[in-house]
C-alpha atoms as a PDB file:
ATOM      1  CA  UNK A   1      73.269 103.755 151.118  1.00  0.00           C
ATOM      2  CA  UNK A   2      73.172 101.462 148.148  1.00  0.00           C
ATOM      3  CA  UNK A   3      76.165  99.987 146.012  1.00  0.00           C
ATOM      4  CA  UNK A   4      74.979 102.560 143.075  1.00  0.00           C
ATOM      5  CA  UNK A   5      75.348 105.878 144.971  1.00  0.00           C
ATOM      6  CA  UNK A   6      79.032 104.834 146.240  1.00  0.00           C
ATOM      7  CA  UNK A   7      80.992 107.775 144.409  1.00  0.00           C
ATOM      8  CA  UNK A   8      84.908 109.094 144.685  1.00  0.00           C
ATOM      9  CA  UNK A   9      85.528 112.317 146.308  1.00  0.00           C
ATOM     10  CA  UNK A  10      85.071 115.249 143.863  1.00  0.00           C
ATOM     11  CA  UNK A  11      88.652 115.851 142.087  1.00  0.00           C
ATOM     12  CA  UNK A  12      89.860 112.789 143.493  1.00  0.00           C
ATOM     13  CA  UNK A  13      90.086 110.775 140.107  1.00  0.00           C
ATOM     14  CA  UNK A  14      91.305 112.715 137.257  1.00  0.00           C
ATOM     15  CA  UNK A  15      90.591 111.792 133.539  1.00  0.00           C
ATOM     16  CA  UNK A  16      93.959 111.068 131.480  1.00  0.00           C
ATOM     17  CA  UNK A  17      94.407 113.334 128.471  1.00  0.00           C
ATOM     18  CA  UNK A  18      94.867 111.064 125.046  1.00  0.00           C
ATOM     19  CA  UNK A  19      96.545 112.639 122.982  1.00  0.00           C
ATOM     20  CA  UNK A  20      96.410 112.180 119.416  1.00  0.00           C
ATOM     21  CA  UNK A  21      92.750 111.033 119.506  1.00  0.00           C
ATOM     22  CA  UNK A  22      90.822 113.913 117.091  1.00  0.00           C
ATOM     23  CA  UNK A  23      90.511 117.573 116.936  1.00  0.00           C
ATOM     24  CA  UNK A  24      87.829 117.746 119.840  1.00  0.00           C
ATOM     25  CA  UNK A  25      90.703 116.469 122.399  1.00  0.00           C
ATOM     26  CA  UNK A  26      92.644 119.563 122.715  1.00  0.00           C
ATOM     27  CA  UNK A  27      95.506 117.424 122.317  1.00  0.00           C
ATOM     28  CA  UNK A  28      94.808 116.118 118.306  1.00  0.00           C
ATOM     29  CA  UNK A  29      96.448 116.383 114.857  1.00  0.00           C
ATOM     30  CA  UNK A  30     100.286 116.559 115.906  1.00  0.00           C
ATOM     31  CA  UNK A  31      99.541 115.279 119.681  1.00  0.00           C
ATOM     32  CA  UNK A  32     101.477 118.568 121.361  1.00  0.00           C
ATOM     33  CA  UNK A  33     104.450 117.699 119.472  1.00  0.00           C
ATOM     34  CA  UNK A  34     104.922 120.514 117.334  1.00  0.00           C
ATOM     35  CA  UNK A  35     105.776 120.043 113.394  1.00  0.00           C
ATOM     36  CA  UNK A  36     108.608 118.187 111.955  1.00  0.00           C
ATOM     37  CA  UNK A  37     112.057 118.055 113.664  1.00  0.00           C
ATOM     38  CA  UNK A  38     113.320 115.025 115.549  1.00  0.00           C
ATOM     39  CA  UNK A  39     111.994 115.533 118.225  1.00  0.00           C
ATOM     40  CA  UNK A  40     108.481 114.594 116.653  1.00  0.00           C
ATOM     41  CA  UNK A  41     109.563 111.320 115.449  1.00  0.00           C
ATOM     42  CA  UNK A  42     109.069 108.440 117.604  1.00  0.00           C
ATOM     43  CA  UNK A  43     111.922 106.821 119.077  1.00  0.00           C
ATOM     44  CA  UNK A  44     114.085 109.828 119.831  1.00  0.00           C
ATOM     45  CA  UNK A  45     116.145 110.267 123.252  1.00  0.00           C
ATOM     46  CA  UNK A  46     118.000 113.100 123.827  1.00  0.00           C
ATOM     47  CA  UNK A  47     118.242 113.844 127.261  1.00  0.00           C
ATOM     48  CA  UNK A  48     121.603 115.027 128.214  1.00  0.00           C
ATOM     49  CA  UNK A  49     121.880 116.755 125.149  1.00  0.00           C
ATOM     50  CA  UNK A  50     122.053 120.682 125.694  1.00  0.00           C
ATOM     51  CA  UNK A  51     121.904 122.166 122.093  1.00  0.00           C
ATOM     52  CA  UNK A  52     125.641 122.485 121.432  1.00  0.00           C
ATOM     53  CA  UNK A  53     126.550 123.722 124.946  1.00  0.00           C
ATOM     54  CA  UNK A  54     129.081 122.488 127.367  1.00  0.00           C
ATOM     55  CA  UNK A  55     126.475 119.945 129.381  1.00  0.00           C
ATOM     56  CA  UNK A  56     126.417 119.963 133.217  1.00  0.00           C
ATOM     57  CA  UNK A  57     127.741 116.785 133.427  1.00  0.00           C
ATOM     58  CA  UNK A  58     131.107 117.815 131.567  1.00  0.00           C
ATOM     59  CA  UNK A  59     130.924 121.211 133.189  1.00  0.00           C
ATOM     60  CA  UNK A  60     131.826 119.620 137.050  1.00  0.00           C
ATOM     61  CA  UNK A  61     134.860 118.944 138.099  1.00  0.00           C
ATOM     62  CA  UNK A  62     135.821 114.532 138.148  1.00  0.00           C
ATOM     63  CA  UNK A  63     135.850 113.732 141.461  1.00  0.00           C
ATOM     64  CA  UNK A  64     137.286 110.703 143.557  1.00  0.00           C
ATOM     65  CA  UNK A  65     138.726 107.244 143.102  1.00  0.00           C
ATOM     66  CA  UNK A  66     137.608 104.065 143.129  1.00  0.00           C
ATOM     67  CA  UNK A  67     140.289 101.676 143.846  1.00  0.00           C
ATOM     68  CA  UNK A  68     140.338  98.380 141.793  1.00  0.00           C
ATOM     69  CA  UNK A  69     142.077  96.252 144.208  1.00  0.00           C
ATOM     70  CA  UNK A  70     140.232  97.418 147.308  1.00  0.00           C
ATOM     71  CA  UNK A  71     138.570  94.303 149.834  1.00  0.00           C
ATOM     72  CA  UNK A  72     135.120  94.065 150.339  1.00  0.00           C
ATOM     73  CA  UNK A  73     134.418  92.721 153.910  1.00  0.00           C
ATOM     74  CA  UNK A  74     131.420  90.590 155.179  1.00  0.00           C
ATOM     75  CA  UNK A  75     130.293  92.792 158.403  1.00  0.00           C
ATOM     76  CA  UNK A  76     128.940  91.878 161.569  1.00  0.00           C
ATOM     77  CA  UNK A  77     128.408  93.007 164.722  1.00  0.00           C
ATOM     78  CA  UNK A  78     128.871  91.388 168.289  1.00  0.00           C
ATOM     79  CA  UNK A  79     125.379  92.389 169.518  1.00  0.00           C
ATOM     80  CA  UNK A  80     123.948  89.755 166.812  1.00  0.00           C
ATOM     81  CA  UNK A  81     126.395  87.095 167.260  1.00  0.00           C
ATOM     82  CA  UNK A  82     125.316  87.141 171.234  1.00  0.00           C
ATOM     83  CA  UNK A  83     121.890  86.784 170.083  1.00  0.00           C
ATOM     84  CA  UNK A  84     122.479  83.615 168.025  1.00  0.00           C
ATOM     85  CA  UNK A  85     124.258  82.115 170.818  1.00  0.00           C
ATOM     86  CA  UNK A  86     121.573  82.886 172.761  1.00  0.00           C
ATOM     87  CA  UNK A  87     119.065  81.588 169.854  1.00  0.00           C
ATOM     88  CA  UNK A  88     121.072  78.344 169.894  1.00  0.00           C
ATOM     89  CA  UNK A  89     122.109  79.176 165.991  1.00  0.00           C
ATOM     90  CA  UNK A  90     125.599  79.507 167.294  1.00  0.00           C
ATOM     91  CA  UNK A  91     128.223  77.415 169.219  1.00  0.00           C
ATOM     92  CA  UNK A  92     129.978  79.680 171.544  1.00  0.00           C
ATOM     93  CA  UNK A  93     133.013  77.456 171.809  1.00  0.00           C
ATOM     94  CA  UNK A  94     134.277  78.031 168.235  1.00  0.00           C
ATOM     95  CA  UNK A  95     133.393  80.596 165.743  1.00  0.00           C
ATOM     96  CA  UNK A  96     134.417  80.506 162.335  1.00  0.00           C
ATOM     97  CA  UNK A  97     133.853  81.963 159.254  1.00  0.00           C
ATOM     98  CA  UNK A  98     132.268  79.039 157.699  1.00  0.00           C
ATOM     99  CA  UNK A  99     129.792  78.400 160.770  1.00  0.00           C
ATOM    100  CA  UNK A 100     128.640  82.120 160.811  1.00  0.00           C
ATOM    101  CA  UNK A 101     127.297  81.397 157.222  1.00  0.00           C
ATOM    102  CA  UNK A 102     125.795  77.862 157.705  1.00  0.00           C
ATOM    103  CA  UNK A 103     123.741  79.663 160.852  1.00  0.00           C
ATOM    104  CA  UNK A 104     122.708  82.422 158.682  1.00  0.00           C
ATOM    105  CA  UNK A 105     123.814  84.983 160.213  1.00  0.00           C
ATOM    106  CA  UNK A 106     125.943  85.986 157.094  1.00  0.00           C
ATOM    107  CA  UNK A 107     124.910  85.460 153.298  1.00  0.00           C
ATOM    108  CA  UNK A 108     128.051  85.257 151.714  1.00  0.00           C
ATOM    109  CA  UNK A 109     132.505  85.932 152.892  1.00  0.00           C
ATOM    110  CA  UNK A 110     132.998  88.082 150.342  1.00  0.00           C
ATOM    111  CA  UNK A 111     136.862  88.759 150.665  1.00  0.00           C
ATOM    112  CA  UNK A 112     136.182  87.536 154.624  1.00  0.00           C
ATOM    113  CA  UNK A 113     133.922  88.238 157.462  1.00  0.00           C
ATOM    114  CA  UNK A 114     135.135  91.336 159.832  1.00  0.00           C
ATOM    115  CA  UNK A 115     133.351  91.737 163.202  1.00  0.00           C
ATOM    116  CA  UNK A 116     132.823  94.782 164.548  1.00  0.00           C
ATOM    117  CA  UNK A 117     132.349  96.047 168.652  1.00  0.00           C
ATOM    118  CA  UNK A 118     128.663  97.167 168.507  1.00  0.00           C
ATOM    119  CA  UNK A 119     126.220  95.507 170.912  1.00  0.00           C
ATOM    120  CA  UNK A 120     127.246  93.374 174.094  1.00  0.00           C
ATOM    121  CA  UNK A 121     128.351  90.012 174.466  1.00  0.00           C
ATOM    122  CA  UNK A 122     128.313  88.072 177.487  1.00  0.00           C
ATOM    123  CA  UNK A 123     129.046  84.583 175.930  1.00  0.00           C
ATOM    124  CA  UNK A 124     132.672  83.424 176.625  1.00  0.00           C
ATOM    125  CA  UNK A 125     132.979  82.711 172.391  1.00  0.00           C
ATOM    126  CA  UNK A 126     136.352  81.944 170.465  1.00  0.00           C
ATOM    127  CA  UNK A 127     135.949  83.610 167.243  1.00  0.00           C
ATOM    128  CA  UNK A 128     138.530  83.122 164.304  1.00  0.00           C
ATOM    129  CA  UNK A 129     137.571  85.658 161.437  1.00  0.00           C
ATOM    130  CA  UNK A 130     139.712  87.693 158.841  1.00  0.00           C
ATOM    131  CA  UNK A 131     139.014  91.131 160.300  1.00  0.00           C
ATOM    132  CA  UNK A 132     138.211  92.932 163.719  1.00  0.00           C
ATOM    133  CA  UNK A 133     138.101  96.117 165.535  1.00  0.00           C
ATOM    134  CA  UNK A 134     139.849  96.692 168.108  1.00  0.00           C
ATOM    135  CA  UNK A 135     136.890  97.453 170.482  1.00  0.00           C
ATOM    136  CA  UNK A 136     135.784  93.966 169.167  1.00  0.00           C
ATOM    137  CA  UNK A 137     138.687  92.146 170.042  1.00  0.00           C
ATOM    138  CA  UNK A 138     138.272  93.693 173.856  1.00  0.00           C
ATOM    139  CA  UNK A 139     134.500  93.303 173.973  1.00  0.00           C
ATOM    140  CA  UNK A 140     135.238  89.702 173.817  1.00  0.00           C
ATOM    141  CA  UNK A 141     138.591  89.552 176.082  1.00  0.00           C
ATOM    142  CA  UNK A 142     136.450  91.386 178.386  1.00  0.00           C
ATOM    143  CA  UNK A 143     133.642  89.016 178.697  1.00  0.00           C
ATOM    144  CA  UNK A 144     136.288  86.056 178.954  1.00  0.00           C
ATOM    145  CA  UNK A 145     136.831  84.908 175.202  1.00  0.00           C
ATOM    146  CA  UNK A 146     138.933  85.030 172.206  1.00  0.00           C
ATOM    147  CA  UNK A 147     138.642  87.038 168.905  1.00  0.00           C
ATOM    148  CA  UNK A 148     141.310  86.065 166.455  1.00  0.00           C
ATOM    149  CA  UNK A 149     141.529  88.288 163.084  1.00  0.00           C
ATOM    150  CA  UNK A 150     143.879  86.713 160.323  1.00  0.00           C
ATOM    151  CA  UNK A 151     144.411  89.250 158.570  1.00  0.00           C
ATOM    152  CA  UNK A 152     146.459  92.132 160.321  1.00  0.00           C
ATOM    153  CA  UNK A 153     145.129  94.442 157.801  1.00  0.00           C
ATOM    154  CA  UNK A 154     141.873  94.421 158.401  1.00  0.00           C
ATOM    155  CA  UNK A 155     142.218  94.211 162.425  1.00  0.00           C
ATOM    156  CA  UNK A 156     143.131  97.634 162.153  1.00  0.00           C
END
C-alpha cells in the first residue's frame, strides 16, 4: 500500500453545504432564508421569542431562594489531611487554617475552611478550623487528637 491509495471510509467525511454560493448549490440566491422579513437580515437573534405567546420561561412557576448572606465554606475531608501528614505536607501537631493553604491542600478560605468525617485518620493531629462535623470532631478524638471549630455555626 502506497501513501496515494490511503482513502477515508466511504461516508465517513461529509462535504459541508455553502450556502449562498450560485444557483447550482441547491442552497443559492436567498441561501434557505426565505424572502424579506427579519429573520433574513443578518444580525438578528430571537430565540426566546415565541410569536406573541406566553414563553415557557414565563409560563413556570419561580422557584427557590438564594440567600444573599449565606457562607461559603472551604471543604475538606479527613481522609486527605491523613494523607498529607503522611506525605510530610502537613505537621500533625498543629493544624490551622493558614497551614492547610500554604501545603496546598486548600486553594483559597473562602468564609473559612470546614472539615468534614470522610476517610480515616490515624495521626494524633490538633486541628483549629472554623467549621466541623460532628463525625469529624470524633474521628479525630478517636484516634487521640483535637478538632477545634470556631465557629459554633458551622460545627453543626
Amino acid at each position: 500500500m502506497k501513501l496515494h491509495e490511503l482513502s477515508d471510509n466511504p461516508g465517513a467525511a461529509k462535504k459541508r453545504t455553502r450556502v449562498a454560493r450560485g444557483p447550482g448549490s441547491g442552497k443559492g440566491k436567498m441561501g434557505g432564508r426565505g424572502i424579506k422579513g427579519q429573520k433574513s437580515r443578518s444580525g438578528v437573534s430571537i430565540n426566546g421569542y415565541e410569536g406573541g405567546q406566553m414563553p415557557l420561561y414565563q409560563r413556570l412557576p419561580k422557584r427557590g431562594f438564594n440567600k444573599p448572606n449565606r457562607k461559603a465554606y472551604a471543604v475538606v475531608n479527613l481522609g486527605l489531611i491523613q494523607k498529607f501528614i503522611d506525605a510530610g505536607k502537613l505537621d500533625a501537631g498543629s493544624i490551622t487554617e493558614d497551614s492547610l493553604i500554604a501545603s496546598g491542600l486548600v486553594r483559597r478560605k473562602l468564609d473559612g475552611i470546614r472539615v468534614l468525617a470522610k476517610g480515616e485518620i490515624t495521626a494524633k493531629a490538633t486541628i483549629a478550623v472554623t467549621g466541623a462535623s460532628k463525625a469529624a470532631v470524633e474521628a479525630v478524638a478517636k484516634a487521640g487528637g483535637s478538632l477545634t471549630a470556631a465557629n459554633a455555626a458551622a460545627a453543626e
